[in-house]
C-alpha atoms as a PDB file:
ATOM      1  CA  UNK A   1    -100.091  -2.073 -16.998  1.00  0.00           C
ATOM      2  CA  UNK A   2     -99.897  -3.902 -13.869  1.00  0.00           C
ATOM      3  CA  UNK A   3    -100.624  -2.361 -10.130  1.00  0.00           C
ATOM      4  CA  UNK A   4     -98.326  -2.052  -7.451  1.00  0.00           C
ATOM      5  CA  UNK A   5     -99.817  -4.737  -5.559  1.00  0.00           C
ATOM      6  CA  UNK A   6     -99.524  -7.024  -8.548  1.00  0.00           C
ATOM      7  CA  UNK A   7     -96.034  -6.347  -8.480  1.00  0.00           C
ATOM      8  CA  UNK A   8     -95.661  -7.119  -4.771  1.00  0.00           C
ATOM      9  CA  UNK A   9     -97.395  -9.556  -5.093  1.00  0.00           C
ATOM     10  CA  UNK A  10     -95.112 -11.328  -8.190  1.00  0.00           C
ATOM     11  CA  UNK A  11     -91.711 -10.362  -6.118  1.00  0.00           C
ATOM     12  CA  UNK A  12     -92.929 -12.137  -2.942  1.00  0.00           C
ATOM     13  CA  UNK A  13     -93.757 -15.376  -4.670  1.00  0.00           C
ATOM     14  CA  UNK A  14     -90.419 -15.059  -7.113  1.00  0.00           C
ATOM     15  CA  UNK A  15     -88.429 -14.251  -3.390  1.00  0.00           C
ATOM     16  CA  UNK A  16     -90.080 -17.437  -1.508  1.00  0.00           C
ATOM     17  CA  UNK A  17     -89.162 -19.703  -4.788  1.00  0.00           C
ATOM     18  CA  UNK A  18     -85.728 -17.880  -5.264  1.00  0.00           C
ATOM     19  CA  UNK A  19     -85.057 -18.977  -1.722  1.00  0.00           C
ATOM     20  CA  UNK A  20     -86.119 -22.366  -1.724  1.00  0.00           C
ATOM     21  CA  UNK A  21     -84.602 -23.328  -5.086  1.00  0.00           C
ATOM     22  CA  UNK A  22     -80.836 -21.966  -3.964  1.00  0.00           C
ATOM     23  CA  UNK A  23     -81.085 -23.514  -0.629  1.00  0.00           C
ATOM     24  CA  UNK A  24     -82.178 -26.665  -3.026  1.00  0.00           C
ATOM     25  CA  UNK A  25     -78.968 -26.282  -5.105  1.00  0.00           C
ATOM     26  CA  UNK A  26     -76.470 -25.417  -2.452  1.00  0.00           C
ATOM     27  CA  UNK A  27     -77.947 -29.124  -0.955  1.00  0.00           C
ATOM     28  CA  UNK A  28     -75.436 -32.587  -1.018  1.00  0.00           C
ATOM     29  CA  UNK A  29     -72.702 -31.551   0.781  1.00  0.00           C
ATOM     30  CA  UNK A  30     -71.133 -32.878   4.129  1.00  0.00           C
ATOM     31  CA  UNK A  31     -72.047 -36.383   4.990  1.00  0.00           C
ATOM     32  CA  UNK A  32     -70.741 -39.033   2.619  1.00  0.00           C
ATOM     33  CA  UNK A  33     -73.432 -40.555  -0.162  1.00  0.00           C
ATOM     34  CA  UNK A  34     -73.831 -43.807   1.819  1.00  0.00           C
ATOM     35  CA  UNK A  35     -74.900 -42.088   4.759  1.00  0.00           C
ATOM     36  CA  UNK A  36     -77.287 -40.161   3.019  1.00  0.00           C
ATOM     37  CA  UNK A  37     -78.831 -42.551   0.840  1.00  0.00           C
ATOM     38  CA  UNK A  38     -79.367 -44.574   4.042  1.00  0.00           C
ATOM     39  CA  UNK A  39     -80.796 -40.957   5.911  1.00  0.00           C
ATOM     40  CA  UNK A  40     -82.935 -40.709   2.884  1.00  0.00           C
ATOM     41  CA  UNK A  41     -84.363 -44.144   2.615  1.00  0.00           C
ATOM     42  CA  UNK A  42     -85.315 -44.233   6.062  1.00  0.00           C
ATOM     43  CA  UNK A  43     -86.597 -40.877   5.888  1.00  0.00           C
ATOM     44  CA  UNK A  44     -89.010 -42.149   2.829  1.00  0.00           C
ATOM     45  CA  UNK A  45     -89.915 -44.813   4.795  1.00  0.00           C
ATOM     46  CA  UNK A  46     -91.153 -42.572   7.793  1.00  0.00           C
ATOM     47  CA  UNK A  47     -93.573 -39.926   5.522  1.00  0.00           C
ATOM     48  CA  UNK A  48     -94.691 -43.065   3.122  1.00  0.00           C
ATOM     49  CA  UNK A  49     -96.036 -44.659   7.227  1.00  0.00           C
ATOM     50  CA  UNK A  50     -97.918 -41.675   8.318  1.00  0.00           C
ATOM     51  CA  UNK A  51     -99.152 -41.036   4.578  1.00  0.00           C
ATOM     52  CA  UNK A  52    -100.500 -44.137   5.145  1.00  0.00           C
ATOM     53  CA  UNK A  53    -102.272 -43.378   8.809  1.00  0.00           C
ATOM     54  CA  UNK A  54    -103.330 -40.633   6.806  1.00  0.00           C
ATOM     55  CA  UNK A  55    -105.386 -42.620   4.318  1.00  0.00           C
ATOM     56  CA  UNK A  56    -107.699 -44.112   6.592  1.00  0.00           C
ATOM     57  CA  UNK A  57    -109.447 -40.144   7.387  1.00  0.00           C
ATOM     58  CA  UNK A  58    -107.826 -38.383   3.927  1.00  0.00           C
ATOM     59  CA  UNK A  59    -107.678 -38.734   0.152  1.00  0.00           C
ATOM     60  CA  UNK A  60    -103.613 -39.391  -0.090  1.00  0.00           C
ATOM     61  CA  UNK A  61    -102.082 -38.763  -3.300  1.00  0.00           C
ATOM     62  CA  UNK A  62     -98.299 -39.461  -4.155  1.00  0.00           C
ATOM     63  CA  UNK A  63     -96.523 -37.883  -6.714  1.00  0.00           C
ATOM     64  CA  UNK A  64     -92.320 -38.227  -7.441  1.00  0.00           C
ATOM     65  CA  UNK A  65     -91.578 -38.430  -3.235  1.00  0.00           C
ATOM     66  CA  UNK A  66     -94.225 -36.057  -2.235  1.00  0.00           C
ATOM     67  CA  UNK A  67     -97.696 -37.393  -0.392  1.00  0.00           C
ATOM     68  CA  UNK A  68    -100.622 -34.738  -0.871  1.00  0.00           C
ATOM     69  CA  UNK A  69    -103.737 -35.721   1.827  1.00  0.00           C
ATOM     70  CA  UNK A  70    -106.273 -33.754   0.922  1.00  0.00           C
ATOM     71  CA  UNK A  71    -108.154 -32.351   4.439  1.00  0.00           C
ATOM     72  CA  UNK A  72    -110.461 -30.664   2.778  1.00  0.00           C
ATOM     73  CA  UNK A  73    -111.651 -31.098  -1.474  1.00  0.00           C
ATOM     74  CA  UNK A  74    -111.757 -27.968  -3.735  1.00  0.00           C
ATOM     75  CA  UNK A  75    -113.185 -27.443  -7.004  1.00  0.00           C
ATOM     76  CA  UNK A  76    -112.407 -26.216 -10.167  1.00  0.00           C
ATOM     77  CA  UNK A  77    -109.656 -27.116 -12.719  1.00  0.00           C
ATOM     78  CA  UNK A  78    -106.581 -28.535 -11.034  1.00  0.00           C
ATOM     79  CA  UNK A  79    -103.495 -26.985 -11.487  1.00  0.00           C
ATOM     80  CA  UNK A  80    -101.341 -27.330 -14.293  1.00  0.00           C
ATOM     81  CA  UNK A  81     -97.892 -25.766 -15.449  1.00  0.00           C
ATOM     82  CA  UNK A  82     -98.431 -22.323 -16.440  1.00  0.00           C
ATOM     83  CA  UNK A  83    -100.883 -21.573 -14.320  1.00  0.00           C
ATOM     84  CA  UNK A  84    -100.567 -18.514 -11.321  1.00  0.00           C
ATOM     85  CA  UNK A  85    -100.978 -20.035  -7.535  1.00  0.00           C
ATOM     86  CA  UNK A  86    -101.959 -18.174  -4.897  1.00  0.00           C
ATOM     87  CA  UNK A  87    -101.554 -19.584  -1.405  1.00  0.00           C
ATOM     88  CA  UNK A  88    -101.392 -19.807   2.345  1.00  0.00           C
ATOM     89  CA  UNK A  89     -98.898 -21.876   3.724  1.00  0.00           C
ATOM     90  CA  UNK A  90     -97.326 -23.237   7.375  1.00  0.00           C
ATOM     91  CA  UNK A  91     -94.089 -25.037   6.963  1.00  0.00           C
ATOM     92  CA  UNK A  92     -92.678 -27.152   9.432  1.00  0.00           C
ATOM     93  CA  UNK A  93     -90.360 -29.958  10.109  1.00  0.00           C
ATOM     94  CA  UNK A  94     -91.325 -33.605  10.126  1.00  0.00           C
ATOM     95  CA  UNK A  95     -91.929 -35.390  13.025  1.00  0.00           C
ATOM     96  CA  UNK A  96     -94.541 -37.909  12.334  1.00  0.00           C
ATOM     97  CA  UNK A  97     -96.506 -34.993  11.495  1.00  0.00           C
ATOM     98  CA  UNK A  98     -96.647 -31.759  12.515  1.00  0.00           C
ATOM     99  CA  UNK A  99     -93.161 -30.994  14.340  1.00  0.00           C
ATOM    100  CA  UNK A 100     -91.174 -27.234  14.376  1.00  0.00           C
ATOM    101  CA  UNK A 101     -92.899 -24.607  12.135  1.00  0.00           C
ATOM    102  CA  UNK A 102     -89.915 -22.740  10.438  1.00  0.00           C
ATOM    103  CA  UNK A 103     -92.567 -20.670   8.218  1.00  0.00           C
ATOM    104  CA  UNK A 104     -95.693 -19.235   7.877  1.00  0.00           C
ATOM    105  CA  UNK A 105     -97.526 -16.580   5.672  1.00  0.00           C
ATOM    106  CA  UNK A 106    -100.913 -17.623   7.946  1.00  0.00           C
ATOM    107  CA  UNK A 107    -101.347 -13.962  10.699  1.00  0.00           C
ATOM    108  CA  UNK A 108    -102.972 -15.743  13.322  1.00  0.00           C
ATOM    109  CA  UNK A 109    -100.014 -18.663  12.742  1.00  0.00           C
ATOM    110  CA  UNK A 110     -97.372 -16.471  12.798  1.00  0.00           C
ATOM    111  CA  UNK A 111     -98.348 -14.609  15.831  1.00  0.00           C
ATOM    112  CA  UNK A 112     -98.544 -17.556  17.683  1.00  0.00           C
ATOM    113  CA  UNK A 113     -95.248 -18.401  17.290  1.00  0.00           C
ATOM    114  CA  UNK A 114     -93.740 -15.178  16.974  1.00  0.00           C
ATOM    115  CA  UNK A 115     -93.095 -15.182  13.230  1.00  0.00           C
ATOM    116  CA  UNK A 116     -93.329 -12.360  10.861  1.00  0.00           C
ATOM    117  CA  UNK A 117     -95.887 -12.148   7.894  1.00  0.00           C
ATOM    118  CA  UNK A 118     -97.856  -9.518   5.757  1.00  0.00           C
ATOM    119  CA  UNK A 119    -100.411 -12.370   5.863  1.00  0.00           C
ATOM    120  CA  UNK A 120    -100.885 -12.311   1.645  1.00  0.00           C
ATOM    121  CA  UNK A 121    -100.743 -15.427  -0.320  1.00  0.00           C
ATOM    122  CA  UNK A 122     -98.225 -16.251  -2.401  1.00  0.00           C
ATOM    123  CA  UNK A 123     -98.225 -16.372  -5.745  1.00  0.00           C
ATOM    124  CA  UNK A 124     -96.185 -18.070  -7.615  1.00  0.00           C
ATOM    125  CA  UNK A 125     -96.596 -19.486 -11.522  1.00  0.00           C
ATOM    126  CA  UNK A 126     -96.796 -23.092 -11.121  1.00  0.00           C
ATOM    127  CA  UNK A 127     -93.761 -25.020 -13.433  1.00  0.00           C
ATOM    128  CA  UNK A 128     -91.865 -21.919 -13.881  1.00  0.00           C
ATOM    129  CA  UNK A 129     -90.987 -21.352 -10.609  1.00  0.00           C
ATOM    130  CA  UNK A 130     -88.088 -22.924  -8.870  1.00  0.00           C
ATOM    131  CA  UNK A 131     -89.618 -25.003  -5.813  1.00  0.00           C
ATOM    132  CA  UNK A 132     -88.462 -28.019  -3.557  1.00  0.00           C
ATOM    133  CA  UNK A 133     -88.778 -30.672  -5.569  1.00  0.00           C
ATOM    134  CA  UNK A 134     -91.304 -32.236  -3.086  1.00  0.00           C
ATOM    135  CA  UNK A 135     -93.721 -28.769  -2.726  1.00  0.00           C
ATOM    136  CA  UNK A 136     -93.657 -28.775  -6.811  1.00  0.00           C
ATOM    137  CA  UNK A 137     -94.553 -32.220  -7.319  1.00  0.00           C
ATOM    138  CA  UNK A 138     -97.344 -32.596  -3.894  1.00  0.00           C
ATOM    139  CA  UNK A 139     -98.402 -28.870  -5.304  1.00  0.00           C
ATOM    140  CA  UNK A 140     -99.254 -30.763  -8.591  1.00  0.00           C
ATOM    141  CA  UNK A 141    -103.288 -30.670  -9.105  1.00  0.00           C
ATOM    142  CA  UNK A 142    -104.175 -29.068  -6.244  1.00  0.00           C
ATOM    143  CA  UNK A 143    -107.912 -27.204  -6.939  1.00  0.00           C
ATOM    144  CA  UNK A 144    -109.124 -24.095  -5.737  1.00  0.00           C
ATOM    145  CA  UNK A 145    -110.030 -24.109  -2.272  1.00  0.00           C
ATOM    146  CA  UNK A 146    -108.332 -27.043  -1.173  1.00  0.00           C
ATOM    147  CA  UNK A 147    -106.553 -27.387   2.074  1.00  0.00           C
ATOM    148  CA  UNK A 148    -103.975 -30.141   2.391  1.00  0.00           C
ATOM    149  CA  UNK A 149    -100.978 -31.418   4.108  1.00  0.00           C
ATOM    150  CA  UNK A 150     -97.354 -31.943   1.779  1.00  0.00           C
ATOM    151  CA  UNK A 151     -95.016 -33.917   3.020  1.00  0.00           C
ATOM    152  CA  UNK A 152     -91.821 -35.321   1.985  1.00  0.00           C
ATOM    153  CA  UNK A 153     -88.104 -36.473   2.730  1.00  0.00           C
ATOM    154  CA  UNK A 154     -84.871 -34.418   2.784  1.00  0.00           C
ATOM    155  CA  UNK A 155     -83.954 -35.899  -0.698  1.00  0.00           C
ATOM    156  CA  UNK A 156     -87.092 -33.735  -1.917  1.00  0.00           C
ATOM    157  CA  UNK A 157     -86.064 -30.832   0.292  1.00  0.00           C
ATOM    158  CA  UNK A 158     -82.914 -29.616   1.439  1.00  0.00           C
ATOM    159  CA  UNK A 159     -81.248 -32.192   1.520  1.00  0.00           C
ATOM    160  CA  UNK A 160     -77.490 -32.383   2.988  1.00  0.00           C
ATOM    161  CA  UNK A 161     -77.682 -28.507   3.864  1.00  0.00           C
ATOM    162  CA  UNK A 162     -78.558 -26.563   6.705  1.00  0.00           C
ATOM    163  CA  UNK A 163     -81.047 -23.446   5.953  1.00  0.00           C
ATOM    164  CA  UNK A 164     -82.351 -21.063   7.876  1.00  0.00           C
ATOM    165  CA  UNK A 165     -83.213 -22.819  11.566  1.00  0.00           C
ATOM    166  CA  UNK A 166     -83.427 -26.190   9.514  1.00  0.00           C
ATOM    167  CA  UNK A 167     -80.763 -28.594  10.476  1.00  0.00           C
ATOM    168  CA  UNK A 168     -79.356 -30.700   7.509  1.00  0.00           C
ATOM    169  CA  UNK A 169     -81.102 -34.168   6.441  1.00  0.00           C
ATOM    170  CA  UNK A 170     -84.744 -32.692   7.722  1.00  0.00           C
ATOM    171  CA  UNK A 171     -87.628 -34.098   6.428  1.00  0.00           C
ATOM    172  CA  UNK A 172     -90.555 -31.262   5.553  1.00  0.00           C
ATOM    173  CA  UNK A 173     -94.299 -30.872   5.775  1.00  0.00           C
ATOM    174  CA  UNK A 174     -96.676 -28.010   4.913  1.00  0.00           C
ATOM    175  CA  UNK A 175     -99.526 -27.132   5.044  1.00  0.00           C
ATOM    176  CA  UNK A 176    -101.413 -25.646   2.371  1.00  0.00           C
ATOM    177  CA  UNK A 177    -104.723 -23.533   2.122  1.00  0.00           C
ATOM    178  CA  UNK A 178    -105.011 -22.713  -1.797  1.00  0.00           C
ATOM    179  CA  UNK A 179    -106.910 -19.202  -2.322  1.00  0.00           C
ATOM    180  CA  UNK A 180    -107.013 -19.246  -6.085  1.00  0.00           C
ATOM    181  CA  UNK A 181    -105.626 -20.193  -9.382  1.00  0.00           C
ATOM    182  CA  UNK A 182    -105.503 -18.643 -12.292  1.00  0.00           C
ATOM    183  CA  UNK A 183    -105.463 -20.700 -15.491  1.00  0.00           C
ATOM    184  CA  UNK A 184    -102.799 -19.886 -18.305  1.00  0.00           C
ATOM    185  CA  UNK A 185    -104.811 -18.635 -21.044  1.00  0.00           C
END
């Protein structure tokens, strides 16, 4: 029988990937496909340049448009589909780095910027949750303990639509503290 805070805890994570996945499908819709393509490219271009900088202080991994740069290593099995996450996150938009934070589950992070969070990880079960694109496949292999920096284009994000305080076409980065995984038995 599970607790109450287990089940808290599996409605969070579900709510954070339900919300990310629709604003995901709802994506590709006002500017023509040249346009885009051409946002996109450039966009690529931009996170695969400071994914580079990055290299020179940080492992850098890429994985299907995503860059992982690992700040700091963890141990243990890396994560594989099936598998229960549990993390701390800050999202913001992409601006060589670091530009608007839009999200947080971090307290001392969201006070700063007036956000709202019960300050738990989230959990979510890794492959059978609906994520960005770009958080599932920079998420891929991540150990326990790890912090590190995802970061990818609009075409792994959003895309064409406007969520939340997100304008359209924004490029995405987050940073990630990983508190545990759980391996699928």
């Amino acid at each position: 029988m599970r607790k109450r805070g287990d089940i808290i805890d599996i409605v969070q994570g579900r709510l954070f990937a339900a919300a990310f996945s629709l604003l995901a499908l709802l994506a590709l819709a006002s500017c023509d496909k040249e346009d885009r393509e051409n946002i996109y490219s450039s966009q690529d271009e931009e996170v695969e340049q400071y994914a580079k900088r990055m290299e020179e202080r940080y492992r850098t991994l890429f994985n299907n448009g995503a860059y992982r740069i690992v700040e700091k290593e963890g141990s243990g099995a890396p994560l594989a589909k099936g598998d229960s996450l549990y993390f701390y996150y800050s999202a913001y938009t992409f601006s060589s780095g670091a530009g608007s934070i839009y999200a947080t589950n971090i307290k001392e992070v969201a006070e700063r910027y007036s956000l709202y969070t019960d300050g738990k990880p989230i959990r979510i079960e890794y492959g059978k949750e609906q994520l960005l694109s770009g958080l599932q496949n920079g998420l891929e292999g991540v150990t326990k303990g790890e912090n590190c920096i995802i970061v990818f284009s609009s075409r792994y994000g959003h895309g064409n639509q406007s969520v939340f305080n997100l304008p359209k076409l924004t490029s995405l980065y987050f940073e990630i503290k990983v508190d545990n995984i759980i391996k699928n038995e």
